[in-house]
N, C-alpha and C. Protein backbone atom coordinates (compact mmCIF):
# COMPACT_ATOMS: atom_id res chain seq x y z
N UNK A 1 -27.83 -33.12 1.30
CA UNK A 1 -26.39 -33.29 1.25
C UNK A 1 -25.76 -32.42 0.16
N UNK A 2 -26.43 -32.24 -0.83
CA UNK A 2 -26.14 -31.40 -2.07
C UNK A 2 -26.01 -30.38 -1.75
N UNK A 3 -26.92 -29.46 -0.53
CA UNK A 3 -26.72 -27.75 -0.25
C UNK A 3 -25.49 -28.03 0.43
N UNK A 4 -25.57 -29.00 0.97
CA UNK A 4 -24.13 -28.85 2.27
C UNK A 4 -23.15 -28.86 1.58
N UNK A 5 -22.62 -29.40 0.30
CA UNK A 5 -21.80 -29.89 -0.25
C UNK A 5 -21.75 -28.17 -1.34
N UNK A 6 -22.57 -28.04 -1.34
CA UNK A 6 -22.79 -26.76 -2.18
C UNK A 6 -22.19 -25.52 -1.31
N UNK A 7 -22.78 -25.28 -0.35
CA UNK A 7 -22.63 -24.01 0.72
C UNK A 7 -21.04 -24.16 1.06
N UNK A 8 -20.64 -25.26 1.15
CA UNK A 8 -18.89 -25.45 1.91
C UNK A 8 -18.23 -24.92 0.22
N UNK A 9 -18.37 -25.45 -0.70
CA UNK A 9 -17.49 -25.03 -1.67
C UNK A 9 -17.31 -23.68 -2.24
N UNK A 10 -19.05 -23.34 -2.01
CA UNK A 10 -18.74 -21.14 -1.95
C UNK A 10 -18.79 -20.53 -0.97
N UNK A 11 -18.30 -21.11 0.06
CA UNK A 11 -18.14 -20.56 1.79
C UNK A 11 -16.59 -20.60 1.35
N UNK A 12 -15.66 -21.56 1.09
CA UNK A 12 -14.55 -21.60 0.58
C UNK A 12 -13.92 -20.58 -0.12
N UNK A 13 -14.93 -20.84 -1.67
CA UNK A 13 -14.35 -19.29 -3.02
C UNK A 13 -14.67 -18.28 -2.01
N UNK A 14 -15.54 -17.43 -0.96
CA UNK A 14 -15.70 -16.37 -0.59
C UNK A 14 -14.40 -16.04 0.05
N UNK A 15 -13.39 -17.16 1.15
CA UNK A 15 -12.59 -16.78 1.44
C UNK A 15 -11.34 -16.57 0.90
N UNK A 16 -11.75 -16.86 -0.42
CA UNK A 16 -10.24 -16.54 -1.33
C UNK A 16 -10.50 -15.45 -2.14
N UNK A 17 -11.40 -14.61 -1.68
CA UNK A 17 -11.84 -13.30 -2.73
C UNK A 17 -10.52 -11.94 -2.13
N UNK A 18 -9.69 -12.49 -2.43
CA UNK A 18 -8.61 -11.17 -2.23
C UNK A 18 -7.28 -11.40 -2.97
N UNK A 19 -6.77 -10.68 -3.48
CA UNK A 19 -5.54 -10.82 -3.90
C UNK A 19 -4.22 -9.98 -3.32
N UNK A 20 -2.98 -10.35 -3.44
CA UNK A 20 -2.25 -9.83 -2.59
C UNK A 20 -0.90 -10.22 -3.38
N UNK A 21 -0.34 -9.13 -3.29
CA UNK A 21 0.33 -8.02 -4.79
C UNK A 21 2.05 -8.86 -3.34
N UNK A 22 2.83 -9.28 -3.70
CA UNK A 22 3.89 -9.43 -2.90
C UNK A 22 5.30 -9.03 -4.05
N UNK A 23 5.99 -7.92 -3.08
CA UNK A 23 7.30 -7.40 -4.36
C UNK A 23 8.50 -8.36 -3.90
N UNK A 24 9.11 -8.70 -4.68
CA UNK A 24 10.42 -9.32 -4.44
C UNK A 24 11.62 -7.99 -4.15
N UNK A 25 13.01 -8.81 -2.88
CA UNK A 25 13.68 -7.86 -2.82
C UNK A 25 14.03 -6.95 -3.79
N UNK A 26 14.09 -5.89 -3.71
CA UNK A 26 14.85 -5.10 -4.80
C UNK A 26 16.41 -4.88 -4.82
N UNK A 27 17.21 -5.27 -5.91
CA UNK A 27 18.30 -5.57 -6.10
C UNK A 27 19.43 -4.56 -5.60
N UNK A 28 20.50 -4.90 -5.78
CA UNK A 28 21.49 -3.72 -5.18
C UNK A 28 21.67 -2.50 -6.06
N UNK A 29 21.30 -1.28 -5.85
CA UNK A 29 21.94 -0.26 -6.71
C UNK A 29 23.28 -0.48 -7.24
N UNK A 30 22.61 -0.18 -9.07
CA UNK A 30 23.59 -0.18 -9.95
C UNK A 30 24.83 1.06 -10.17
N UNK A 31 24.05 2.31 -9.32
CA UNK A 31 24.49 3.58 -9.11
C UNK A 31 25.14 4.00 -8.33
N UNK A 32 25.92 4.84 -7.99
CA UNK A 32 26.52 5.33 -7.21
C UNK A 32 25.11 6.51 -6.30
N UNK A 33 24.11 6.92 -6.68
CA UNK A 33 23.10 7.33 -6.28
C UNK A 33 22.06 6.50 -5.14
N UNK A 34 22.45 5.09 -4.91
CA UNK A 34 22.03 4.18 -4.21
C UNK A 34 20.69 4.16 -4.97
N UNK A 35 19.62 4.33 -5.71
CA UNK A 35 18.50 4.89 -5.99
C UNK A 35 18.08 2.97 -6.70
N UNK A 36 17.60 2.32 -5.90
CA UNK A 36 16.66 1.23 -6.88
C UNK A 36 14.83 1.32 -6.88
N UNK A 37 14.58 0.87 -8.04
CA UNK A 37 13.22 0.73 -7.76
C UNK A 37 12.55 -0.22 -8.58
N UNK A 38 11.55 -0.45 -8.42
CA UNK A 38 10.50 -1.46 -9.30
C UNK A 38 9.43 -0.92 -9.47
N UNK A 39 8.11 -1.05 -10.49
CA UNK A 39 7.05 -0.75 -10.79
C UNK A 39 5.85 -2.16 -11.31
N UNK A 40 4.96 -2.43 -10.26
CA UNK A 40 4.06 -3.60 -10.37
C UNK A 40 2.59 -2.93 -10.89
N UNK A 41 2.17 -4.29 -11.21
CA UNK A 41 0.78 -3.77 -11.66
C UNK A 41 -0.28 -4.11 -10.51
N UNK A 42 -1.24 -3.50 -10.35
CA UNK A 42 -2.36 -3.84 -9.28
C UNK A 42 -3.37 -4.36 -10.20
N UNK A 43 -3.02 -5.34 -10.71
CA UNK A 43 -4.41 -5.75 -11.12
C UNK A 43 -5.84 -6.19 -10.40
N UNK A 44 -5.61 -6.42 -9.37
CA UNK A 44 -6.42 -6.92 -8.46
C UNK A 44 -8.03 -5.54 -8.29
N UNK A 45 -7.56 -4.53 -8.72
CA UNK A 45 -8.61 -3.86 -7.79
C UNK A 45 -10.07 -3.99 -8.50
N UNK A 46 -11.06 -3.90 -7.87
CA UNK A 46 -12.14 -4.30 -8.23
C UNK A 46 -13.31 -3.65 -7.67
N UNK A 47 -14.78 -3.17 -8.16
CA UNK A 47 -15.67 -2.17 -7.89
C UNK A 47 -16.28 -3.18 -6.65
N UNK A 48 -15.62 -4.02 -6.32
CA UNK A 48 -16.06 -4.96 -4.79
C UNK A 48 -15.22 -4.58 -3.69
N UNK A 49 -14.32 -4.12 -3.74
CA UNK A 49 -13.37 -3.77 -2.74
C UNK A 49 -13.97 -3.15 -1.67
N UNK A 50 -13.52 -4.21 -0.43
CA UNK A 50 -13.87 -3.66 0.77
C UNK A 50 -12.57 -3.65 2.10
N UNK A 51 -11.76 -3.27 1.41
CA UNK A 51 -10.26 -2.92 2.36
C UNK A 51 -9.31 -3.46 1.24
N UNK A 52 -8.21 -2.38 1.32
CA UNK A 52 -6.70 -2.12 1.00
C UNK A 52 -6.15 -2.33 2.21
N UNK A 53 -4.88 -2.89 2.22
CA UNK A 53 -4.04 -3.34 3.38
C UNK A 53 -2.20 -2.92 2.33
N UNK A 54 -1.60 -2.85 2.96
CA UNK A 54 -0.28 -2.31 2.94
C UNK A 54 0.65 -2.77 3.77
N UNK A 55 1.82 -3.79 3.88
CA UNK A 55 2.66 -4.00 4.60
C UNK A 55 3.58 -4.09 4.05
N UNK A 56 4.60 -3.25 5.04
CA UNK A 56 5.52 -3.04 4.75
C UNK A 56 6.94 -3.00 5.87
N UNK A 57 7.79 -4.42 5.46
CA UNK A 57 8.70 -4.02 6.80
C UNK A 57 10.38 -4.22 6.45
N UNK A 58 11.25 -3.30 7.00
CA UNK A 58 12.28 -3.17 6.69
C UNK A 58 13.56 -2.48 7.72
N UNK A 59 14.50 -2.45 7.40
CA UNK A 59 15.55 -1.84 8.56
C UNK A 59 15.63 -0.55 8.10
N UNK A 60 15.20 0.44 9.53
CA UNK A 60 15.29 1.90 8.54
C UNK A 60 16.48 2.54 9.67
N UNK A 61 17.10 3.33 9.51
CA UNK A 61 18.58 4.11 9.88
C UNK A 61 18.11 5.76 9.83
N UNK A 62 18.88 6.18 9.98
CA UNK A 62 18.85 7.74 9.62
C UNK A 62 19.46 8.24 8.39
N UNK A 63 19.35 7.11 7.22
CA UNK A 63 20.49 7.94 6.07
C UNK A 63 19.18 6.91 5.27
N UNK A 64 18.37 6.29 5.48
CA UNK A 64 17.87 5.75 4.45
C UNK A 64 16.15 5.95 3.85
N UNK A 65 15.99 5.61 2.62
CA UNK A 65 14.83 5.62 2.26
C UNK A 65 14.05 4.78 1.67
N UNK A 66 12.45 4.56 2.20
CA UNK A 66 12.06 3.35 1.46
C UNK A 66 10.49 3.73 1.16
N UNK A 67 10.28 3.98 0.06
CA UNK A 67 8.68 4.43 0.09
C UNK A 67 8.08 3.67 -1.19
N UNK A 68 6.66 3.89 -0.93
CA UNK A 68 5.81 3.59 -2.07
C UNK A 68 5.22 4.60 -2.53
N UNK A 69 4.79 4.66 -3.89
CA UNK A 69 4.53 5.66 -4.90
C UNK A 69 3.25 4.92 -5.39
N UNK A 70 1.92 5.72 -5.43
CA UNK A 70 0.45 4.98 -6.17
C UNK A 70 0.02 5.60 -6.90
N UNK A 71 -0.34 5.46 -8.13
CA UNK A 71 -1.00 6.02 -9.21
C UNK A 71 -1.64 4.95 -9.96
N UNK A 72 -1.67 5.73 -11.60
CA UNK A 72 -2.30 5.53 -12.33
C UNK A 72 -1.21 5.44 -13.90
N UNK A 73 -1.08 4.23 -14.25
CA UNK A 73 0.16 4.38 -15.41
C UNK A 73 -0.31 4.59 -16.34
N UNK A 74 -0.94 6.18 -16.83
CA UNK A 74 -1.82 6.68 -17.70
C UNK A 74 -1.54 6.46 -19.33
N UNK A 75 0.09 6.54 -19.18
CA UNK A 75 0.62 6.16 -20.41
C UNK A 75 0.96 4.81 -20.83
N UNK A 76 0.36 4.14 -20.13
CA UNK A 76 0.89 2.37 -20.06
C UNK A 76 2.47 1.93 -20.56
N UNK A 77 3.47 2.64 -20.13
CA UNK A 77 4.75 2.14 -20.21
C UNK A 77 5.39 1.34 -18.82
N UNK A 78 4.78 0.78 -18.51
CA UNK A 78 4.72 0.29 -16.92
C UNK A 78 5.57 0.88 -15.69
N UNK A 79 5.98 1.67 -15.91
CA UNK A 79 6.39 2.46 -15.59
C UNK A 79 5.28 3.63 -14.66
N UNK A 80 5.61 3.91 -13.17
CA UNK A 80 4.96 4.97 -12.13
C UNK A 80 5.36 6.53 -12.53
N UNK A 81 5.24 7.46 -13.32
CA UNK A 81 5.92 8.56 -13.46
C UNK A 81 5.56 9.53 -12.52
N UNK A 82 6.59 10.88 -12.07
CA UNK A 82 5.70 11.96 -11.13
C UNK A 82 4.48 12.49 -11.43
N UNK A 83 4.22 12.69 -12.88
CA UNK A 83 2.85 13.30 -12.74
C UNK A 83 1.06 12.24 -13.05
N UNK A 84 2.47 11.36 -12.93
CA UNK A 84 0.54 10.08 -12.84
C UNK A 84 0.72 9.40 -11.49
N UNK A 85 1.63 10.18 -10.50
CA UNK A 85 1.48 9.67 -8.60
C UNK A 85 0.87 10.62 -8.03
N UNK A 86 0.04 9.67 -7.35
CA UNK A 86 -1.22 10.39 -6.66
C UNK A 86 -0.49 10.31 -5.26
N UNK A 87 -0.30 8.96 -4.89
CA UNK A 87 0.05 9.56 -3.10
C UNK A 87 1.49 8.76 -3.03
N UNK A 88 2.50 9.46 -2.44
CA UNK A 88 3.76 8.92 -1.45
C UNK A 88 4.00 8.51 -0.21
N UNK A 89 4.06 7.29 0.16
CA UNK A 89 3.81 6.79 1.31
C UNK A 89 5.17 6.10 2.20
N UNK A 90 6.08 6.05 3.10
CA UNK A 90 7.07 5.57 3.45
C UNK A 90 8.42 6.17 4.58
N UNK A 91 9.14 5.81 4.76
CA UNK A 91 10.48 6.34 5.66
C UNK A 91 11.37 6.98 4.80
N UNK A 92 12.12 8.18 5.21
CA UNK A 92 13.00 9.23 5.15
C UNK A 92 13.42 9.32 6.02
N UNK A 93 15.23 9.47 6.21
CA UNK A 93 15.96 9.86 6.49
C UNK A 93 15.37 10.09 8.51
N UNK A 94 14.81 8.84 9.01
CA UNK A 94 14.25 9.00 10.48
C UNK A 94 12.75 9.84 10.72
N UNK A 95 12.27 9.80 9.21
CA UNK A 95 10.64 10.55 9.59
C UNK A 95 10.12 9.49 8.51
N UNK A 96 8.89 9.22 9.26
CA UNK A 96 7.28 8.75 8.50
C UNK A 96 6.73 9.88 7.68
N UNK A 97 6.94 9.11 6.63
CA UNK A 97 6.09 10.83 5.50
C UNK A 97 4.85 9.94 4.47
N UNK A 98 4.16 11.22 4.44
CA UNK A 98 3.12 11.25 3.48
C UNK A 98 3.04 12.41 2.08
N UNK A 99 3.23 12.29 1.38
CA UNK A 99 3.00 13.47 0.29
C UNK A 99 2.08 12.84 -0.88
N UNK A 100 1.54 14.18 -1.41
CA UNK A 100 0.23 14.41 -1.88
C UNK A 100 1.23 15.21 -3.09
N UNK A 101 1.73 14.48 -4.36
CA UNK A 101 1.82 15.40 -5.38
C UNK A 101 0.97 16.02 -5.84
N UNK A 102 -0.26 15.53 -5.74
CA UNK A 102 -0.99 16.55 -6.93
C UNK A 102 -2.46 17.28 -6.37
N UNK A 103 -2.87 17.70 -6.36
CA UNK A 103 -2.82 19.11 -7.48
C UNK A 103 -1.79 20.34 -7.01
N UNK A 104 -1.30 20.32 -5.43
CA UNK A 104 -0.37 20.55 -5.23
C UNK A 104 0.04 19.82 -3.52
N UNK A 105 1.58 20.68 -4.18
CA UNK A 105 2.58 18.94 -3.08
C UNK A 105 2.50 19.88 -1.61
N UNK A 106 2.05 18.47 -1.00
CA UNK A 106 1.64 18.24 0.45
C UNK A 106 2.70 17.26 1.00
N UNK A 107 3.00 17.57 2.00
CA UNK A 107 3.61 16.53 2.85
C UNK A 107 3.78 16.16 4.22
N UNK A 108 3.31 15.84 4.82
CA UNK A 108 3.38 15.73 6.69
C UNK A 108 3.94 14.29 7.00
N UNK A 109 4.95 14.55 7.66
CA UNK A 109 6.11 13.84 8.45
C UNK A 109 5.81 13.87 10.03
N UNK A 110 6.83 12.58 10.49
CA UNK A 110 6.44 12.23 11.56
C UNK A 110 8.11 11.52 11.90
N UNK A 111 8.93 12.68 13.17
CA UNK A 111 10.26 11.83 13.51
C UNK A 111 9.95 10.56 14.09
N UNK A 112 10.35 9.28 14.33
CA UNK A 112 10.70 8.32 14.54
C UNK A 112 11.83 7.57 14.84
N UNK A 113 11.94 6.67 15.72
CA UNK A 113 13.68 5.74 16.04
C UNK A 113 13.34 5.00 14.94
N UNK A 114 14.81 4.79 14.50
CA UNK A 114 15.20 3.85 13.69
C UNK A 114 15.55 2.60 13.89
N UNK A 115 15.32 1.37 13.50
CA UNK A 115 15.35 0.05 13.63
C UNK A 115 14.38 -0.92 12.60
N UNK A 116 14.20 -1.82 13.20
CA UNK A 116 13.22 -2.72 12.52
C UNK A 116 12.00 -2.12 12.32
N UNK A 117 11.49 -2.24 11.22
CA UNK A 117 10.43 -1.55 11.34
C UNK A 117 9.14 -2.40 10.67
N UNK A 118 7.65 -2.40 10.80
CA UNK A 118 6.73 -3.07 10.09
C UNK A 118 5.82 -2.47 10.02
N UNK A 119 5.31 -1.28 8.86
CA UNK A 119 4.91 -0.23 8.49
C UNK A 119 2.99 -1.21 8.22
N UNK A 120 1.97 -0.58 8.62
CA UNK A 120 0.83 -1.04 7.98
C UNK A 120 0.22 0.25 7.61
N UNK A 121 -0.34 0.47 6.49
CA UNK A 121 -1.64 1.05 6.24
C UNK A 121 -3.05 0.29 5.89
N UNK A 122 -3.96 0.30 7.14
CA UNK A 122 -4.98 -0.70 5.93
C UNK A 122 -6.16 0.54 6.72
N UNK A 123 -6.84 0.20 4.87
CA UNK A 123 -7.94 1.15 5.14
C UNK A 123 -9.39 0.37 4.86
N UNK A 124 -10.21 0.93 5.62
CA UNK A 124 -11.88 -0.48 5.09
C UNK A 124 -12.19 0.90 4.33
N UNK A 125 -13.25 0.13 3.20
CA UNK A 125 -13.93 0.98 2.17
C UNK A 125 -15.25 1.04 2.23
N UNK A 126 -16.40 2.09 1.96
CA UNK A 126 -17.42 1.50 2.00
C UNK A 126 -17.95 1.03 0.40
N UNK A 127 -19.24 0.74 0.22
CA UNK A 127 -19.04 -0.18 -0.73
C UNK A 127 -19.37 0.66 -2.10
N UNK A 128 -19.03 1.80 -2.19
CA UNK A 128 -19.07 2.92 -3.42
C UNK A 128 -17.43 3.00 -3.13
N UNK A 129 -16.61 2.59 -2.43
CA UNK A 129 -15.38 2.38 -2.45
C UNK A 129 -14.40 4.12 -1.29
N UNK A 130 -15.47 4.64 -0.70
CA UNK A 130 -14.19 5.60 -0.27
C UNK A 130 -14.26 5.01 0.81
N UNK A 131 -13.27 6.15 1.35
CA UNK A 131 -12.29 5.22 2.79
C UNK A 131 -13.42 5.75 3.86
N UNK A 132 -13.58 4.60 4.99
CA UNK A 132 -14.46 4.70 6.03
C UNK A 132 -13.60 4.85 7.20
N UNK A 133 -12.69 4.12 7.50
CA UNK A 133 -11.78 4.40 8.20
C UNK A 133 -10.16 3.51 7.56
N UNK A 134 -9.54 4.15 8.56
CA UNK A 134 -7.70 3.78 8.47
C UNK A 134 -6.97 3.71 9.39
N UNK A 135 -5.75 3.19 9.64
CA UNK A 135 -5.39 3.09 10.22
C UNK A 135 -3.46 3.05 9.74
N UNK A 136 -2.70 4.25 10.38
CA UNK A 136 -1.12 4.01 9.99
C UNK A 136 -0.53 3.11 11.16
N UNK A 137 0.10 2.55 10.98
CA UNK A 137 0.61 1.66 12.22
C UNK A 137 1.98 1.51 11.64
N UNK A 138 2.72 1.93 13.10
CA UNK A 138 4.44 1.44 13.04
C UNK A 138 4.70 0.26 13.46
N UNK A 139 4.27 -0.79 13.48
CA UNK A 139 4.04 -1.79 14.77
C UNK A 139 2.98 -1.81 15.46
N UNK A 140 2.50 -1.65 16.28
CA UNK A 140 1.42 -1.41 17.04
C UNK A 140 1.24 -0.07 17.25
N UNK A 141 2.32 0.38 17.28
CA UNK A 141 2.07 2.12 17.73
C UNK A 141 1.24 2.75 16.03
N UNK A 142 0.15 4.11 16.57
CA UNK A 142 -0.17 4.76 15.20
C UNK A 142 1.22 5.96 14.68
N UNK A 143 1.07 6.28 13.44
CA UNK A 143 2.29 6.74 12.87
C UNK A 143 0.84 7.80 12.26
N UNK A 144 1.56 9.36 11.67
CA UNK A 144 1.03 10.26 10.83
C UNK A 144 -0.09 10.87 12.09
N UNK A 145 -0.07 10.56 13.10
CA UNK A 145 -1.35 11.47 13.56
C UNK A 145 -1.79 12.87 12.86
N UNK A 146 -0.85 13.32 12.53
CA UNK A 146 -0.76 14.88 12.02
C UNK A 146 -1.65 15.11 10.83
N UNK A 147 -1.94 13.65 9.94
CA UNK A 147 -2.23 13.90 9.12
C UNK A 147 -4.33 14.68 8.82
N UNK A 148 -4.24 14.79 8.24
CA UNK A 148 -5.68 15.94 8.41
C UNK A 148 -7.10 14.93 8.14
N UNK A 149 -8.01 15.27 9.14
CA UNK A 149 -8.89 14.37 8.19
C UNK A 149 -9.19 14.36 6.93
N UNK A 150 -9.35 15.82 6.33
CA UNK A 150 -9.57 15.69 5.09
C UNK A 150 -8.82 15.14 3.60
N UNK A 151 -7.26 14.95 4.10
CA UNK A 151 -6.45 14.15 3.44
C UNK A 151 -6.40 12.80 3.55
N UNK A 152 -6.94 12.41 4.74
CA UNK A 152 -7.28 10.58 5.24
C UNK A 152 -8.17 10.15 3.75
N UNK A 153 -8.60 10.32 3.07
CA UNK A 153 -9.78 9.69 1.63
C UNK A 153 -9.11 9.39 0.47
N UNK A 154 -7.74 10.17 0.87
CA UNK A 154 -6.70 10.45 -0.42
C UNK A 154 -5.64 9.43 -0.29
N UNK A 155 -5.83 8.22 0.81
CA UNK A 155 -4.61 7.04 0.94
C UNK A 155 -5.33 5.83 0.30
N UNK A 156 -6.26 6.01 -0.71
CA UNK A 156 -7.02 4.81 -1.73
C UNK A 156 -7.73 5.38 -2.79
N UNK A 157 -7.30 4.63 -3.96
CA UNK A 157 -8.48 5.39 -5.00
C UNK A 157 -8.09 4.00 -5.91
N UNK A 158 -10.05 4.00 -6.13
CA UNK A 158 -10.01 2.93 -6.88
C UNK A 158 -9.04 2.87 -8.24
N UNK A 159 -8.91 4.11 -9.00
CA UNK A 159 -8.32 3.66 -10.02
C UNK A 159 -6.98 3.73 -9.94
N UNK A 160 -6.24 3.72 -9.15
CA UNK A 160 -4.59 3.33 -9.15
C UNK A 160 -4.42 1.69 -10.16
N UNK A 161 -3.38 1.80 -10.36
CA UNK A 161 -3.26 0.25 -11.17
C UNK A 161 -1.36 0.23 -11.15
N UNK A 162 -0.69 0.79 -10.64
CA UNK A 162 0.46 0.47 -10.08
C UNK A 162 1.04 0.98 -8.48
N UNK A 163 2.33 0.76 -8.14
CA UNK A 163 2.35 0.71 -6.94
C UNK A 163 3.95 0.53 -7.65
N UNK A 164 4.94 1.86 -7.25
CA UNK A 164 6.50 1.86 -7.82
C UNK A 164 6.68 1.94 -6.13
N UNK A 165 8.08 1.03 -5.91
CA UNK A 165 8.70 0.67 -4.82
C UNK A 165 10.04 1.37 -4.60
N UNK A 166 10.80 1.94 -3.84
CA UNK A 166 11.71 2.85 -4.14
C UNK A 166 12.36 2.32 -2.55
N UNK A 167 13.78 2.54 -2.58
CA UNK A 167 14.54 2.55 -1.63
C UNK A 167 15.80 3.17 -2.05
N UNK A 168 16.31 4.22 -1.25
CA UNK A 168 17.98 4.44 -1.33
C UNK A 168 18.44 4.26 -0.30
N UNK A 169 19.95 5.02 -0.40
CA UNK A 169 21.12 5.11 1.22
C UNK A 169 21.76 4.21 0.69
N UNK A 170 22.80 4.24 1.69
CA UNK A 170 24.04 3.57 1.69
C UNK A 170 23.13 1.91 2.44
N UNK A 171 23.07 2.32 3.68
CA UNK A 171 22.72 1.23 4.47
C UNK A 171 21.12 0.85 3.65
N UNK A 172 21.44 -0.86 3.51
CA UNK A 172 20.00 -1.83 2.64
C UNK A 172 19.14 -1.98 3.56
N UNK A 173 17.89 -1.38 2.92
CA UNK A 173 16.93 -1.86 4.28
C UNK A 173 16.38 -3.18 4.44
N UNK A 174 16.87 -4.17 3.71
CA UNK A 174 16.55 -5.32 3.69
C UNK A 174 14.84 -5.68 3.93
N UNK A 175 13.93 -5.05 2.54
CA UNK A 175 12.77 -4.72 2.41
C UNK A 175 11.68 -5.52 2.13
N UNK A 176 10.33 -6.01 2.81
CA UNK A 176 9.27 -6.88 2.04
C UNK A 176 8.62 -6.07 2.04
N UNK A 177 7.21 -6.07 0.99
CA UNK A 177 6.23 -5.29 0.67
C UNK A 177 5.07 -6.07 0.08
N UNK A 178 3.81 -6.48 0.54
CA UNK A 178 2.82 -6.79 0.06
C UNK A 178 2.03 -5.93 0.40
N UNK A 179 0.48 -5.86 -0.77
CA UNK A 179 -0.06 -4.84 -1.13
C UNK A 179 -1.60 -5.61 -1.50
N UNK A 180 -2.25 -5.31 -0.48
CA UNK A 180 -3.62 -6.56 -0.65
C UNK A 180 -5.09 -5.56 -0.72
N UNK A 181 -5.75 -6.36 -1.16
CA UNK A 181 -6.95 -5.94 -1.53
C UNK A 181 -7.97 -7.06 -1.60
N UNK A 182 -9.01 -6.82 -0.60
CA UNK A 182 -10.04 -7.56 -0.47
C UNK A 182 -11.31 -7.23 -0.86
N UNK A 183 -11.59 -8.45 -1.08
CA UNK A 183 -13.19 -8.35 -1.97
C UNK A 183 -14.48 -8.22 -0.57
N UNK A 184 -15.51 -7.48 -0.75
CA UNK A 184 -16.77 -8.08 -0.14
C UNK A 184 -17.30 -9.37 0.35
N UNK A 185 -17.14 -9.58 0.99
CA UNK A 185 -17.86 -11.03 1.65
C UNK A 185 -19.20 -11.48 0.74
N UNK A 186 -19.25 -12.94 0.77
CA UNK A 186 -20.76 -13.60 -0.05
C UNK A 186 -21.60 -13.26 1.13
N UNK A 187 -23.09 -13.35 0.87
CA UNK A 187 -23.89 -13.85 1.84
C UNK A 187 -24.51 -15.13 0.87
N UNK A 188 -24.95 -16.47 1.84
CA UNK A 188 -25.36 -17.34 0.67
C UNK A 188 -26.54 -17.46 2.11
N UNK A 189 -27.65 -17.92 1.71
CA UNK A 189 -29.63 -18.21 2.21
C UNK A 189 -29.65 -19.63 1.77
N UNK A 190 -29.77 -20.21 2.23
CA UNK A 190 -30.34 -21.82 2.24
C UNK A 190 -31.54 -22.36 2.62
N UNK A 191 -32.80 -22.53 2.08
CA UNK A 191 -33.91 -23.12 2.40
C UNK A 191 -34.06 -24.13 2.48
């Protein structure tokens, strides 16, 4: 009765081995630039990670913008700056874009209708952590086909530790964003 009682309570902790990063709306521009943003911490990531997941859904138009920015806040002012963002991910002005600031700027876009939208990136890792496969999804439909295989490895890196949220335009995209990361599964043996 003791294993049984044992095996259910870390059959349990195994399924809570993930954490999941959720941003609150972002407020109305203070600017005449429409320009708001926020900067979170990823604390979650971990040398166990076996999938990053990304959702993201919002009202997108043809005048508006809503992306995520991933790096590394090298200078710890919590703060995402341009030269510690590794990848740009999100909607422009009626295109799906990807850009690659660094070492130099890359970007491949993808036109799209505008409406409701529920953006996924989730990628599985293998267990030295690079990407095994991915997947962009607009909804069900895939988004970025264009993008190259050899840039597909470059939408996860273990050491990111923020995630800056950005939206402009006139029209609010009325935005959620969670940002998850899952651990490796237990195996538990019972004799």
């Amino acid at each position: 009765m003791t294993r049984v009682l044992l095996s259910a309570v870390c059959l349990a902790a195994s399924f809570g081995m993930c954490e999941t990063v959720r941003l609150a709306r972002l407020p109305p521009p203070a600017y005449a630039d429409t320009e708001v943003s926020t900067n979170c911490p990823l604390a979650a990531w971990t040398d166990k990670a076996a999938g990053f997941d990304v959702a993201l859904s919002f009202s997108a138009t043809p005048s508006n913008n809503v992306q995520l920015a991933f790096g590394a806040d090298l200078d710890s002012d919590g703060s995402l700056s341009l030269g510690e963002t590794e990848l740009v991910i999100g909607w422009d002005c009626g295109r799906w874009f990807v850009r690659f600031p660094s070492p130099e700027w890359r970007e491949y876009a993808e036109d799209a209708d505008a409406g409701d939208k529920a953006f996924r990136l989730a990628v599985a890792l293998s267990r030295t952590g690079a990407v095994r496969s991915l997947s962009l999804l607009d909804g069900e439909s895939p988004v970025l086909a264009s993008l190259p295989e050899a840039e597909r490895g470059r939408l996860y890196s273990k050491g990111w530790d923020t995630v800056r949220f950005t939206a402009r335009g006139i029209d609010r995209p009325q935005e959620s964003l969670a940002v998850r990361l899952t651990e490796s599964g237990m195996v538990f043996i019972l004799r």
